[in-house]
C-alpha atoms as a PDB file:
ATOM      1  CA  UNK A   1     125.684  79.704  51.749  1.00  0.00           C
ATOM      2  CA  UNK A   2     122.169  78.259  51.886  1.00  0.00           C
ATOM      3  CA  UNK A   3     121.444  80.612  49.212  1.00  0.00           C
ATOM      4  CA  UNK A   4     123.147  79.347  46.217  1.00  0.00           C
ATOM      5  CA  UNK A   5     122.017  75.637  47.064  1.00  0.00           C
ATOM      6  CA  UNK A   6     119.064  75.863  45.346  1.00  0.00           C
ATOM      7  CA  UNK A   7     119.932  78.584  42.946  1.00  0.00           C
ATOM      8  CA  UNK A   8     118.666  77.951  39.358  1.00  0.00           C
ATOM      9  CA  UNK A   9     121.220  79.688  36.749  1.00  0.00           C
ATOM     10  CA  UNK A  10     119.173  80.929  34.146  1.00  0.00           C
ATOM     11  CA  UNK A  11     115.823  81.589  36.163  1.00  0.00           C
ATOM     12  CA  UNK A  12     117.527  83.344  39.224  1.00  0.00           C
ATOM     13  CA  UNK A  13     120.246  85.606  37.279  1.00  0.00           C
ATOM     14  CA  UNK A  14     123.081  86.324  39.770  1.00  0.00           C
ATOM     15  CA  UNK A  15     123.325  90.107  41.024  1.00  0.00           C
ATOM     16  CA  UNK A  16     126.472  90.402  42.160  1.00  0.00           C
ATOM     17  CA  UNK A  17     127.394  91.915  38.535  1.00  0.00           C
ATOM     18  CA  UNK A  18     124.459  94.339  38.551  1.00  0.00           C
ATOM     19  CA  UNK A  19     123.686  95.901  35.140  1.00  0.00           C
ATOM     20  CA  UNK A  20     127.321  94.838  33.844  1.00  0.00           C
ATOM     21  CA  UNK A  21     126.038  90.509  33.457  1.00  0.00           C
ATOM     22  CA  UNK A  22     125.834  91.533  29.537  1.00  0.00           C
ATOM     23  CA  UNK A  23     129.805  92.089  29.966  1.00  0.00           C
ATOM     24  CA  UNK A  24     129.640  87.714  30.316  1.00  0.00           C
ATOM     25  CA  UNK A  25     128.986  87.462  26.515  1.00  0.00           C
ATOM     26  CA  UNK A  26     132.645  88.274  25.599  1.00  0.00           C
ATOM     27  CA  UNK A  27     134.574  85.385  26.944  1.00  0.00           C
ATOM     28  CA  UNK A  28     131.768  83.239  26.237  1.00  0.00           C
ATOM     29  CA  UNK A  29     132.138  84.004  22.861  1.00  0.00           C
ATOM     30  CA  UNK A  30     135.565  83.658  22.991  1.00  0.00           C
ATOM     31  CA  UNK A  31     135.718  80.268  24.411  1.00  0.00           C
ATOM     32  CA  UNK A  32     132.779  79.482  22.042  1.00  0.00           C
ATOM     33  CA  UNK A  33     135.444  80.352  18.856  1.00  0.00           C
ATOM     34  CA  UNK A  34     138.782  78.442  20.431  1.00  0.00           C
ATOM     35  CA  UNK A  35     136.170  75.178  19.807  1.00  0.00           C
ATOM     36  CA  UNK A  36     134.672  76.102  16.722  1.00  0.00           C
ATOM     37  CA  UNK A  37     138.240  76.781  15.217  1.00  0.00           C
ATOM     38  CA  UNK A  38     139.781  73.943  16.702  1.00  0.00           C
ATOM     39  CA  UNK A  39     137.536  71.345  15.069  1.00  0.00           C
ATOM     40  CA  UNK A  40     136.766  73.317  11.781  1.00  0.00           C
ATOM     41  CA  UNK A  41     140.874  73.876  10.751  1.00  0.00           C
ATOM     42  CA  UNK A  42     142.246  71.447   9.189  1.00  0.00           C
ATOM     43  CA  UNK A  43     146.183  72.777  10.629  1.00  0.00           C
ATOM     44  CA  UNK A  44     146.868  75.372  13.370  1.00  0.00           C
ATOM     45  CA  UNK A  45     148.855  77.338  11.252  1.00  0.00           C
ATOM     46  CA  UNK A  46     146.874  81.422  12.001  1.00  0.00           C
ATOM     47  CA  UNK A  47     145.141  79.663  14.936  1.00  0.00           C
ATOM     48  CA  UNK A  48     145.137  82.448  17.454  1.00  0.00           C
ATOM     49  CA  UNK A  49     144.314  84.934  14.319  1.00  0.00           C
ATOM     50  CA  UNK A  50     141.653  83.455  13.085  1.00  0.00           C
ATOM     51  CA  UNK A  51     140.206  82.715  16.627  1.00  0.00           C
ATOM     52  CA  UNK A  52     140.399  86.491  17.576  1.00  0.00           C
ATOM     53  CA  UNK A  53     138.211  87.570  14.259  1.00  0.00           C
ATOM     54  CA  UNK A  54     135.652  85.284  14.598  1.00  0.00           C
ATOM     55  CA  UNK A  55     135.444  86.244  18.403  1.00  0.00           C
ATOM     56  CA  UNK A  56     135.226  90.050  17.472  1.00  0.00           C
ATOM     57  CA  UNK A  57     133.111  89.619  14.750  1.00  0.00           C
ATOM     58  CA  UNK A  58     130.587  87.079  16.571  1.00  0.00           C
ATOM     59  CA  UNK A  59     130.878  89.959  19.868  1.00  0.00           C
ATOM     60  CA  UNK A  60     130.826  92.449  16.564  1.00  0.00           C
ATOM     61  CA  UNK A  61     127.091  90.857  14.901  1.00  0.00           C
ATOM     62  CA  UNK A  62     125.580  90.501  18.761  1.00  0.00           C
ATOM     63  CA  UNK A  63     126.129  94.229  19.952  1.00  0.00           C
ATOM     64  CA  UNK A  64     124.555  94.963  16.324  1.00  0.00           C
ATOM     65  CA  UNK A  65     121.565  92.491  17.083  1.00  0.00           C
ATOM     66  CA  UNK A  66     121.251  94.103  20.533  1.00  0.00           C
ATOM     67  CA  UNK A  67     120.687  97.196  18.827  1.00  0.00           C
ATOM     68  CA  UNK A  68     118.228  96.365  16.559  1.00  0.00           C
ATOM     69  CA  UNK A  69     116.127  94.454  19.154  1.00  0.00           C
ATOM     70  CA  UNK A  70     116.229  97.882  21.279  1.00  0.00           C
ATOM     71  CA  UNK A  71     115.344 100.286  18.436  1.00  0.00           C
ATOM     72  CA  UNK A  72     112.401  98.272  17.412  1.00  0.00           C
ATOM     73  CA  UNK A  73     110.995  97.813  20.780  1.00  0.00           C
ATOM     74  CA  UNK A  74     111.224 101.445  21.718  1.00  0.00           C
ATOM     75  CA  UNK A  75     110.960 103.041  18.138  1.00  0.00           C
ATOM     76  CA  UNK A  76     108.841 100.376  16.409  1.00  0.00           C
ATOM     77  CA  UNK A  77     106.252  98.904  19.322  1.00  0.00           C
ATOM     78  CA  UNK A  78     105.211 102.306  19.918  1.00  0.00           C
ATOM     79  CA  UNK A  79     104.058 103.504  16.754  1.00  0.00           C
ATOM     80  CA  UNK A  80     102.181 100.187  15.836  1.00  0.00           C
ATOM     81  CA  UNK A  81     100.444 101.194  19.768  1.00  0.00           C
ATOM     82  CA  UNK A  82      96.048 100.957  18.907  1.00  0.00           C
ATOM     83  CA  UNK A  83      94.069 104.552  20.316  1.00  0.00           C
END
């Protein structure tokens, strides 16, 4: 219990996920889209629908972004590498 007193969220990561913490993103972007739709709409006519395809395109963009950062670091950094 003494342990988590002076744990520091985003410095000390939690391991009691392991290499499944990445899996956090998808109700965080969830809960991040039932706000942004709930101030942006003007009714709440297609609330749930529209909420669902901004969460899977959000989740949708970051697994793409993800990608990206790991092809350039292990494709890209290593060919710009100086003999």
């Amino acid at each position: 219990m003494s342990v988590l007193v002076a744990w520091i969220p985003f410095l000390q990561p939690m391991t009691a996920l392991g290499n499944a913490w990445w899996l956090l993103m998808v109700p965080l972007v969830f809960g991040v889209s039932v706000v942004h739709r709930a101030v942006q709409d003007p009714t709440m006519d297609g609330y749930w629908g529209r909420v669902v395809r901004l969460s899977v395109k959000a989740n949708a963009m970051l697994g793409l972004l993800a990608l990206a950062i790991y092809l350039f670091v292990y494709f890209v950094i290593p060919l710009l590498r100086a003999d």
